[in-house]
Protein backbone atom coordinates (compact mmCIF):
# COMPACT_ATOMS: atom_id res chain seq x y z
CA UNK A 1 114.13 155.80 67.19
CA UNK A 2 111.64 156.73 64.29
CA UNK A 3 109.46 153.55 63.32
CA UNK A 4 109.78 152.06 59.73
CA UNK A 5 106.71 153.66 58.71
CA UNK A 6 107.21 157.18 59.72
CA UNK A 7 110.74 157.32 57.81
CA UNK A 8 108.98 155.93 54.42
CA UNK A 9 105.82 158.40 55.01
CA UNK A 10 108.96 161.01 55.29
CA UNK A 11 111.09 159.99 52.43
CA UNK A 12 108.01 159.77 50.24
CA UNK A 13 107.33 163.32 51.36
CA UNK A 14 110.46 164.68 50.64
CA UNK A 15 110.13 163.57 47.00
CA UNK A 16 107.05 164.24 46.20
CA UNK A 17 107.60 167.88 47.38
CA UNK A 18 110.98 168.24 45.91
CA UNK A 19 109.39 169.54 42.74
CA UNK A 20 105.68 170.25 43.27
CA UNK A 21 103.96 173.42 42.54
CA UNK A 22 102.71 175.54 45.61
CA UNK A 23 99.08 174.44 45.77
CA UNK A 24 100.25 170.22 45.74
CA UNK A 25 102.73 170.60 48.55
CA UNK A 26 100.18 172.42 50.40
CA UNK A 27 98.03 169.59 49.64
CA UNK A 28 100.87 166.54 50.31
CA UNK A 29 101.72 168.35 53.78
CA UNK A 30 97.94 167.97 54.72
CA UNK A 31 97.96 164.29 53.38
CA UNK A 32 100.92 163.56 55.50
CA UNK A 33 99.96 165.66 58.81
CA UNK A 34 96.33 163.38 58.48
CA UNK A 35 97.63 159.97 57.91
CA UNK A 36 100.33 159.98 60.16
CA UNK A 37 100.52 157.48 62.52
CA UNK A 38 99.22 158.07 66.02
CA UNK A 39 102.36 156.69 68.26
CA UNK A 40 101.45 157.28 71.29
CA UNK A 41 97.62 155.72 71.11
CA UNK A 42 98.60 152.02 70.96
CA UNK A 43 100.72 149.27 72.98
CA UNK A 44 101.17 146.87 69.87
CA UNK A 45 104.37 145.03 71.17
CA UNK A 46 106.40 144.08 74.47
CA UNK A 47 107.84 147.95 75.49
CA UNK A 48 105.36 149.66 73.49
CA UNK A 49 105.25 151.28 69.71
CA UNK A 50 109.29 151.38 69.66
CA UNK A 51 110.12 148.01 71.52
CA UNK A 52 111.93 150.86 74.02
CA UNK A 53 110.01 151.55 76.54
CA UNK A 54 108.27 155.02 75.70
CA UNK A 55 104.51 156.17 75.12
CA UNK A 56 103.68 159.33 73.74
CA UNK A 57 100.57 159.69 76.43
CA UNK A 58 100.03 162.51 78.84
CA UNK A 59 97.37 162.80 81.90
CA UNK A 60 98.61 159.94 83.00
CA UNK A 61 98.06 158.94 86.75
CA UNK A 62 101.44 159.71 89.32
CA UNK A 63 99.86 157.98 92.15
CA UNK A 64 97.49 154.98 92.55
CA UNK A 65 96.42 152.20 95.01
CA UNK A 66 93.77 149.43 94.87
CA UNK A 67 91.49 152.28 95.98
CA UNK A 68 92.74 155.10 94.07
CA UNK A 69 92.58 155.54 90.67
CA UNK A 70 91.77 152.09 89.45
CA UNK A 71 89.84 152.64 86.63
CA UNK A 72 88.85 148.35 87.01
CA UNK A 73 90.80 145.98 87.64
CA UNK A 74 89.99 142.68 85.92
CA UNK A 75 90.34 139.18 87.41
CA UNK A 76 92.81 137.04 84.25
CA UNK A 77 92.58 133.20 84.54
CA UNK A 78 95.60 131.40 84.74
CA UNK A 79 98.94 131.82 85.25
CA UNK A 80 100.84 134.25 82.72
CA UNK A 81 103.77 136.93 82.73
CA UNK A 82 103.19 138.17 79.21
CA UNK A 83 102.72 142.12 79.38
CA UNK A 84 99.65 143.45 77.62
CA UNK A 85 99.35 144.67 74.25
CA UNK A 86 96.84 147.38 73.76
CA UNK A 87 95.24 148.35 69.71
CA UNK A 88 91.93 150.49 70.02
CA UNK A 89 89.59 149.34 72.49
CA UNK A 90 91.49 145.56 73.04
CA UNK A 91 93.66 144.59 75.17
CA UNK A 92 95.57 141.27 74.63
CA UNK A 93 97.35 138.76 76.98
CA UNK A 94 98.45 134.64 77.39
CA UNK A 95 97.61 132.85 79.80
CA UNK A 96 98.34 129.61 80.66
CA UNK A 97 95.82 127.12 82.30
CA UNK A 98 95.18 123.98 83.85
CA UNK A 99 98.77 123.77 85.23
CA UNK A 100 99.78 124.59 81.93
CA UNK A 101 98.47 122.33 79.59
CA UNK A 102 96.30 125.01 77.93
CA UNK A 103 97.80 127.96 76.55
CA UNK A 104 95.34 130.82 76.04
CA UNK A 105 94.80 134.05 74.26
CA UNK A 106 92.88 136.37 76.08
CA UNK A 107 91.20 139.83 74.72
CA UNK A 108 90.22 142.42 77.28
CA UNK A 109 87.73 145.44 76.58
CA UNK A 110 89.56 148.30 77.66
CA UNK A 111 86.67 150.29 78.68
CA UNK A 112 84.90 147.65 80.78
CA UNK A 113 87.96 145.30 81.81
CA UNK A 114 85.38 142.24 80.16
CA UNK A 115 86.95 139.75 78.73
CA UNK A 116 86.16 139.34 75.27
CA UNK A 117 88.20 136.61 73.62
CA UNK A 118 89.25 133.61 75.36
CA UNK A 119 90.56 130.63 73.31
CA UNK A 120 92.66 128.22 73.73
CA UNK A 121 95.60 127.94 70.72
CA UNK A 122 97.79 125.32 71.97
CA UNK A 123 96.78 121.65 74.65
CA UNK A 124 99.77 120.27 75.61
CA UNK A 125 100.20 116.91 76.97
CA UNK A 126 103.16 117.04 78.92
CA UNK A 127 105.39 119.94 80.47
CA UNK A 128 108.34 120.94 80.23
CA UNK A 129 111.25 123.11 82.97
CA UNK A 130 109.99 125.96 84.09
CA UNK A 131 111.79 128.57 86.43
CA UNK A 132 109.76 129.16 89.74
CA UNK A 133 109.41 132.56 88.97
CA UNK A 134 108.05 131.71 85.20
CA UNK A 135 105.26 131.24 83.74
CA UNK A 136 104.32 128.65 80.67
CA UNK A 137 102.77 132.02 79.11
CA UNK A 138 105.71 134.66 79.16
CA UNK A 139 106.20 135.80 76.08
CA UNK A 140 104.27 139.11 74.90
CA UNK A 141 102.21 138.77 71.94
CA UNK A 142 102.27 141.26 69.02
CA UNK A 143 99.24 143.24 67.46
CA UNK A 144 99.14 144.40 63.61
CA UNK A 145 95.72 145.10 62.21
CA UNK A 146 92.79 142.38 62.52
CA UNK A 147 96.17 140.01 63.72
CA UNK A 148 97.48 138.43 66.80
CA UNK A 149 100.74 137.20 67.01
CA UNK A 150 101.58 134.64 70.21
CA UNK A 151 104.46 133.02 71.04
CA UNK A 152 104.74 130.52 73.55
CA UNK A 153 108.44 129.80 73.21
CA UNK A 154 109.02 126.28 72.18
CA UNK A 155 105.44 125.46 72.93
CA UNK A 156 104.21 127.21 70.22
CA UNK A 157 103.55 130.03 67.69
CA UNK A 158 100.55 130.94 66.16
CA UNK A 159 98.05 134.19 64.65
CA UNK A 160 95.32 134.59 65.38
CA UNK A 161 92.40 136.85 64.52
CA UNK A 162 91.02 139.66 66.90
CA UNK A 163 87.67 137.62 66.84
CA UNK A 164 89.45 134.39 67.47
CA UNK A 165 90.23 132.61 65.44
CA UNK A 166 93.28 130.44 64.73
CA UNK A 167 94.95 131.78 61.59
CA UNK A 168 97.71 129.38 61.49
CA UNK A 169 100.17 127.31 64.08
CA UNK A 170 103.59 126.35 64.21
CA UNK A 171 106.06 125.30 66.42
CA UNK A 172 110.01 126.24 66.22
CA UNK A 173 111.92 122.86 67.14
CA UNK A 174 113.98 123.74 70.38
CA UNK A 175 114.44 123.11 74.01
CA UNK A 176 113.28 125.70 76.44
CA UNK A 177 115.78 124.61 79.00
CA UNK A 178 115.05 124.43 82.48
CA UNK A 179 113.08 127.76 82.75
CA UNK A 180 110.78 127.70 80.19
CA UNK A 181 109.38 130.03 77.31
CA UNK A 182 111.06 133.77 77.76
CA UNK A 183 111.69 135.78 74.47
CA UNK A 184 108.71 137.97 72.60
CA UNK A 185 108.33 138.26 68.67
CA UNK A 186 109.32 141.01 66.82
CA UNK A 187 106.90 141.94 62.99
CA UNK A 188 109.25 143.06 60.46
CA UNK A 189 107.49 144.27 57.25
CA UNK A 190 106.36 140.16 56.06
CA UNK A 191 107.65 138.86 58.98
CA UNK A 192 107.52 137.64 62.70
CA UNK A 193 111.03 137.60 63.77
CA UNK A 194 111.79 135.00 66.93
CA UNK A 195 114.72 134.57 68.64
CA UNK A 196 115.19 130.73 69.83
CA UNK A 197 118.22 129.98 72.18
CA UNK A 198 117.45 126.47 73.09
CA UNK A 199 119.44 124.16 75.57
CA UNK A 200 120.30 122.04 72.76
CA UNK A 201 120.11 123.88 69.54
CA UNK A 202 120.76 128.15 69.50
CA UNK A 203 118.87 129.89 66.08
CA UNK A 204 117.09 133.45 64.70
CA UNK A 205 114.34 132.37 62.81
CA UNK A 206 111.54 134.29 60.72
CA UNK A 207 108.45 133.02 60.09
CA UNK A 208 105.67 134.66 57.13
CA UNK A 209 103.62 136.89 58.92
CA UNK A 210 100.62 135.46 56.82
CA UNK A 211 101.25 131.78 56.74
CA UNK A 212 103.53 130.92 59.51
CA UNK A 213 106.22 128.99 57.23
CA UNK A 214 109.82 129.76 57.38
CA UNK A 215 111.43 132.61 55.33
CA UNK A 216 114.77 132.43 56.68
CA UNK A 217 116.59 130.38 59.85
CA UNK A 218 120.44 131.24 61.20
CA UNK A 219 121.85 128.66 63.69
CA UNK A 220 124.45 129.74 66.09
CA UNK A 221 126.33 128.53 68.72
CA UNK A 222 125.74 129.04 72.61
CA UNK A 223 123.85 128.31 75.22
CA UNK A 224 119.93 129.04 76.24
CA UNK A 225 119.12 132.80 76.13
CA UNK A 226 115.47 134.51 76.57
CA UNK A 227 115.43 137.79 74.69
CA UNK A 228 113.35 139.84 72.16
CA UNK A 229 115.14 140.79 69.13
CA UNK A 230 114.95 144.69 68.34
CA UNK A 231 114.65 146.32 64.79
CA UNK A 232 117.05 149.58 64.51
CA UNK A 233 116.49 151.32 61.25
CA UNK A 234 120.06 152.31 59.73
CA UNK A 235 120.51 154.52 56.62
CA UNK A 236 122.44 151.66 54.75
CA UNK A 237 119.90 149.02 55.62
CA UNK A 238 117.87 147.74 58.55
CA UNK A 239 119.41 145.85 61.51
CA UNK A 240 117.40 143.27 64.17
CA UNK A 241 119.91 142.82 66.99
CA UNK A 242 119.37 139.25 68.78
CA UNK A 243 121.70 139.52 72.04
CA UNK A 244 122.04 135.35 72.84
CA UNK A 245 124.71 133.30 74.70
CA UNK A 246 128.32 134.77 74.64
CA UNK A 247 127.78 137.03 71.84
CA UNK A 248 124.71 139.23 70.26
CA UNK A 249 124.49 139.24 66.63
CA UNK A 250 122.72 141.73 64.36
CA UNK A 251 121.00 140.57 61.22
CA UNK A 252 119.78 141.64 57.60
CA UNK A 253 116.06 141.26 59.19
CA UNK A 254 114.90 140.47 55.64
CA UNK A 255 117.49 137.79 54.54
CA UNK A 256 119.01 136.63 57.82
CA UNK A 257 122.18 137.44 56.99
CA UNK A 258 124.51 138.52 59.91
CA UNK A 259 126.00 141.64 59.59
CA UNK A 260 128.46 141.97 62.70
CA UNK A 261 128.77 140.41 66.00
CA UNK A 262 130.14 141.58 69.51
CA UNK A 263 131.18 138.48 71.86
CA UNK A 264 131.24 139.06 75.79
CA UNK A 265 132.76 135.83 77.09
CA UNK A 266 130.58 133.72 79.44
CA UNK A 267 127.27 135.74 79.55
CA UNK A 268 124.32 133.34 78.35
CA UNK A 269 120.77 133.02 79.98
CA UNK A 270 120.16 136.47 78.43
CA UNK A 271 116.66 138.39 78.98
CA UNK A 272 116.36 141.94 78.45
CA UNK A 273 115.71 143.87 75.35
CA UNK A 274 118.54 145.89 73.74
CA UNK A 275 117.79 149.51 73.34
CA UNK A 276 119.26 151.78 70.77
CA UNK A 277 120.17 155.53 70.33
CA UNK A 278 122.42 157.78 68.24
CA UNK A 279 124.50 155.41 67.00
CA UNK A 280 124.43 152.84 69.73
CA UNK A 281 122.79 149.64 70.74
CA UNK A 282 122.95 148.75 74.95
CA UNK A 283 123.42 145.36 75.26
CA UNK A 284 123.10 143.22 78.47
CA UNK A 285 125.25 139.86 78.82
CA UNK A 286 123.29 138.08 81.20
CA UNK A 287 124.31 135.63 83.89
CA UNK A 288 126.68 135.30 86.02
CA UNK A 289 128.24 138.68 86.21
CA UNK A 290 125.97 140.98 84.03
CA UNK A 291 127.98 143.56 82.04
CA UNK A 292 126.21 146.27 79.49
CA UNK A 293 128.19 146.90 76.59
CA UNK A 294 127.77 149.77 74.51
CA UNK A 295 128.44 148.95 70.83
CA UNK A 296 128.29 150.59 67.76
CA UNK A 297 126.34 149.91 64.65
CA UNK A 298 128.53 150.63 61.66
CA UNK A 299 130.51 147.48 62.01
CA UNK A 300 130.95 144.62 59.83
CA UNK A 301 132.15 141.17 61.81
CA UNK A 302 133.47 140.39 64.72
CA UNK A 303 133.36 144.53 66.34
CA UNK A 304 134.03 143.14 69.55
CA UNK A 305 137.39 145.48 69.70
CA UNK A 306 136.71 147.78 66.73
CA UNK A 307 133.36 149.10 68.26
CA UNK A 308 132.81 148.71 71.96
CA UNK A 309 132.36 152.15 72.92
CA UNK A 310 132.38 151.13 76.53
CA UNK A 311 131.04 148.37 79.09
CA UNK A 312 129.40 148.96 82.64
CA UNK A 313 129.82 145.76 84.98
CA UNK A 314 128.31 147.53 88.42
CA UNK A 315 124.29 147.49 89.01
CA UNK A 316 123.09 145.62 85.78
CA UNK A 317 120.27 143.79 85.25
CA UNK A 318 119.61 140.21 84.87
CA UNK A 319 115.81 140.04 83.61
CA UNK A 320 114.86 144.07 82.84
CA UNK A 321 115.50 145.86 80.03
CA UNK A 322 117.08 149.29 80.26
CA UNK A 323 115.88 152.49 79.34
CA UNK A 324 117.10 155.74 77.24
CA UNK A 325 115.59 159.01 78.00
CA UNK A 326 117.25 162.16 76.23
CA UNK A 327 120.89 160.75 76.06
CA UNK A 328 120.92 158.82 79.68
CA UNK A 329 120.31 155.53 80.02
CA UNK A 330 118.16 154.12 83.27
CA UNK A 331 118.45 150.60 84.67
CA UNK A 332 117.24 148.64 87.47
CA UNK A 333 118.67 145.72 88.54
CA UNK A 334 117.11 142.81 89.92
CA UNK A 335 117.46 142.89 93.23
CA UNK A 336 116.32 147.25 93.05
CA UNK A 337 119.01 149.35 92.74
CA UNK A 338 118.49 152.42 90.21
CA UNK A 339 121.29 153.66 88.08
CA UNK A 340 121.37 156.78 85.42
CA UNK A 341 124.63 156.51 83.52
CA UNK A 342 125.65 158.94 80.33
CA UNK A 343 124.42 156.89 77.41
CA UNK A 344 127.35 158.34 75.42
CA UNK A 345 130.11 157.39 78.05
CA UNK A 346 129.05 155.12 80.44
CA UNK A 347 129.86 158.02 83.00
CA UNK A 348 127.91 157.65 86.11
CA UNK A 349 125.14 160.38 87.29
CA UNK A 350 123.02 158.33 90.11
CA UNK A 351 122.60 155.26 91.78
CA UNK A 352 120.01 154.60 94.51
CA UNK A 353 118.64 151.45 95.77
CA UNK A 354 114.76 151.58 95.25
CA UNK A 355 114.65 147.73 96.85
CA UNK A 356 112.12 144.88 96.33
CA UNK A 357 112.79 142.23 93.30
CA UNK A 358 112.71 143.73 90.07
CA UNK A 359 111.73 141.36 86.85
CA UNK A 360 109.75 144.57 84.56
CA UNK A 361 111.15 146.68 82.57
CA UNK A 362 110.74 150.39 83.36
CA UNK A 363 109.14 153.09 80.74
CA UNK A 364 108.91 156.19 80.18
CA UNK A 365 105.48 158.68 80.02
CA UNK A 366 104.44 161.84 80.49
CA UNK A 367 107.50 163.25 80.99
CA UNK A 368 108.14 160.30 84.21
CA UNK A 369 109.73 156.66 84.51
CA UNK A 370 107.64 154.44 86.03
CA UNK A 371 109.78 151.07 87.68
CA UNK A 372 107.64 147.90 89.09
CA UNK A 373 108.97 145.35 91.45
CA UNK A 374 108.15 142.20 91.54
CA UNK A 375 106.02 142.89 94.70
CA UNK A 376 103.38 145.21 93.22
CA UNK A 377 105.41 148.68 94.10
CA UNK A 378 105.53 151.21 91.88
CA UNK A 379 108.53 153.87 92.10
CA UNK A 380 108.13 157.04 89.83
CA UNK A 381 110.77 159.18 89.21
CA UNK A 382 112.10 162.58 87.38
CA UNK A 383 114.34 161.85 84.30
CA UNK A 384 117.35 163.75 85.31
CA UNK A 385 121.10 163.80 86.25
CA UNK A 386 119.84 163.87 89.62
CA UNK A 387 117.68 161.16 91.41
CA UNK A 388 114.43 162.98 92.13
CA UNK A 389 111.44 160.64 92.97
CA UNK A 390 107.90 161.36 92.51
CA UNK A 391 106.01 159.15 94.02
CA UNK A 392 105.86 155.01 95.82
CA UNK A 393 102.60 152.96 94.76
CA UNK A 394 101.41 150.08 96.14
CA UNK A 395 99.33 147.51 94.14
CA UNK A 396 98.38 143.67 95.89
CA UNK A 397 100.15 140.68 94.47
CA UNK A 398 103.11 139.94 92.49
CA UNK A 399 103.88 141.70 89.60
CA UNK A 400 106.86 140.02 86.85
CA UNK A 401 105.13 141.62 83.86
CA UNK A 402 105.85 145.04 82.38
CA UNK A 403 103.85 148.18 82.39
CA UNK A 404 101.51 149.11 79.54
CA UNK A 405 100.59 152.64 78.54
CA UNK A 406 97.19 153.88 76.36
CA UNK A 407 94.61 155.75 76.34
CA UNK A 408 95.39 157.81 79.20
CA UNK A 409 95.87 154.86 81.25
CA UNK A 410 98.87 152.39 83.05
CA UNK A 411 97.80 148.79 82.47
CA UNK A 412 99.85 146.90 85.54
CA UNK A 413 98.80 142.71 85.51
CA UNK A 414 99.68 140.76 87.98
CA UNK A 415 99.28 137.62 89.02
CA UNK A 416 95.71 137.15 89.26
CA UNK A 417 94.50 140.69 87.69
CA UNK A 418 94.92 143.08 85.13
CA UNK A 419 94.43 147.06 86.27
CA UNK A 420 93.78 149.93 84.63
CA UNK A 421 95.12 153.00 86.37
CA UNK A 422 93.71 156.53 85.18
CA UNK A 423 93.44 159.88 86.59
């Protein structure tokens, strides 16, 4: 998936050299090659510069313990599952304190592992349901520029600056349910894009980037759901697919309106991320029985039968996202068993129980996929029609957040320390 930017940088390109003299395309091409966008240099958003799960970083570190290759590792107060976001030399993370009742932004030098920034954005007075396995700080924030974006699911939504301070607060009128806040934000050109699946009310909502008021709101019917909307950019017009209870809807991401949905009977409680490819958008259902539908994106409606290109029901996850490298699609479900499936088909290649409990989402770097359990072990693999792995890690702890990649390094937090892994 090319980001937003890259395909306008393009399509101004191809226009301005469409009928320029010699000497000013030689100039445009050297405009273009300098200002483009370094992709693989930042972690701005939960699964990295694409929301999918891929870094463009190499020298990356295959093996690593707590006394090999820990560049530092950083004690985090609180309690908080939200993965880091990495722009230049910060590192960002919530945190949730005091049992809860203080919900934190944290900033994290990435050269030193000090902490930088610790404020508090939201006091609460009482608490809310929370799942065991939750936190009250789940939700990954989003970096654009001097901003902070944090999202602490019905508790709160705010930006922030990278010093500090508060830019502005809100908070989206919904019920968590009984296991708490879940779903990240997604920035769409003006906007912060949330998806809110409450146990009494279901809506997509998205909020000015600059002043936190509503720009648009869809309600919908359901039940509570916990995912992060994705952005796929589509020749006739952007799409930000919001998988919630018994159906997952895509959306004009600058009106709101819906564009086509595919139902999938009971599934609700929905967590992972959709991930997109040539033509397709993967699409888990959730609880009880976890299916992955694979839907296409040229529909208007209901495509449930029109464009279902086909549905997996064995070895899907609950709680990770999945993963697309080069036309197969990786998952890990949550109790660790590994599948590689055709991402065109659905055919079957591999599946191999890895074990542990799996709540991360896998990614891909430097040419490997990296998986994390939920008890701090590390499985790294060959991309391939054949399972090949690469390595086992073992870090102390529990570890529910996913991996972060910069820099030349694998940020891994867990529940009482962030790490920074480099060769």
């Amino acid at each position: 998936m090319i980001p937003l930017c890259v395909r306008r940088s393009r399509l101004y390109h191809a226009r301005l050299m469409a009928g320029a003299k010699p000497i000013i395309k030689l100039i445009a091409f050297l405009l273009l090659f300098l200002s483009k966008p370094v992709l693989g240099g930042d972690w701005p958003q939960f699964r990295g510069p694409t929301g999918q799960g891929h870094s463009d970083e190499r020298g990356l570190p295959l093996t690593w313990s707590e006394t090999k290759n820990v560049r530092w590792k950083a004690a985090i107060p609180g309690k908080g599952w939200s993965s880091p976001v990495i722009q230049g030399d910060r590192i960002w993370l919530t945190t949730a304190t005091e049992e809860g009742k203080s919900l934190r932004t944290i900033s994290v030098d990435r050269n030193t592992g000090a902490i930088l920034v610790n404020v508090e954005v939201f006091r609460l007075k009482s608490l809310g349901h929370i799942n065991s396995k939750n936190s009250y700080a789940s939700p990954t924030p989003v970096l654009e520029g001097d901003r902070v974006y944090v999202h602490f699911g019905a508790l709160g939504t705010a930006c922030i600056t990278q010093a500090g301070e508060i830019v502005w607060k809100a908070r989206l009128e919904y019920d968590n349910g009984q296991h708490g806040p879940g779903g990240s934000p997604v920035l769409y050109e003006n906007l912060l894009i949330v998806s809110c699946d409450g146990r009494d009310v279901q809506f997509v909502v998205a909020l000015d980037k600059l002043t936190g008021k509503v720009r648009w709101k869809k309600s919908r019917e359901g039940q509570h759901a916990y995912t992060t909307p994705l952005v796929v950019p589509q020749a006739a017009g952007d799409q930000v697919i919001s998988p919630g209870a018994f159906r997952a809807i895509a959306y004009d991401p600058r009106t709101g309106k819906e564009l086509w949905q595919v139902k999938y009977g009971e599934g609700f409680s929905n967590v992972p991320r959709p991930v997109y490819s040539d033509g397709l958008v993967f699409i888990c259902t959730g609880f009880q029985q976890p299916s992955l539908l694979a839907v296409r994106l040229d529909g208007r409606g209901d495509v449930t039968k029109s464009h279902t290109a086909w549905t997996l029901s064995r070895g899907v996850p609950l709680t990770p996202s999945p993963l697309l490298v080069d036309g197969e699609l990786y998952l890990i479900s949550d109790n660790g068993i590994a599948s590689c499936v055709d991402a065109k088909t659905g055919n079957p290649y591999w599946q191999v129980r890895l074990g542990g409990n799996h709540s991360a989402s896998p990614i891909y770097a430097d040419g490997r996929i990296y998986f994390l359990s939920e008890e701090g072990e590390s499985v790294v693999i060959a991309p391939g029609k054949q399972f090949k792995a690469l390595a086992k890690n073992q870090l102390d702890g529990e570890t529910l957040a996913s991996m972060a990649v910069a820099n030349g390094s694998i940020f891994i937090r867990s529940l009482t320390h962030l790490y920074r892994l480099s060769n």
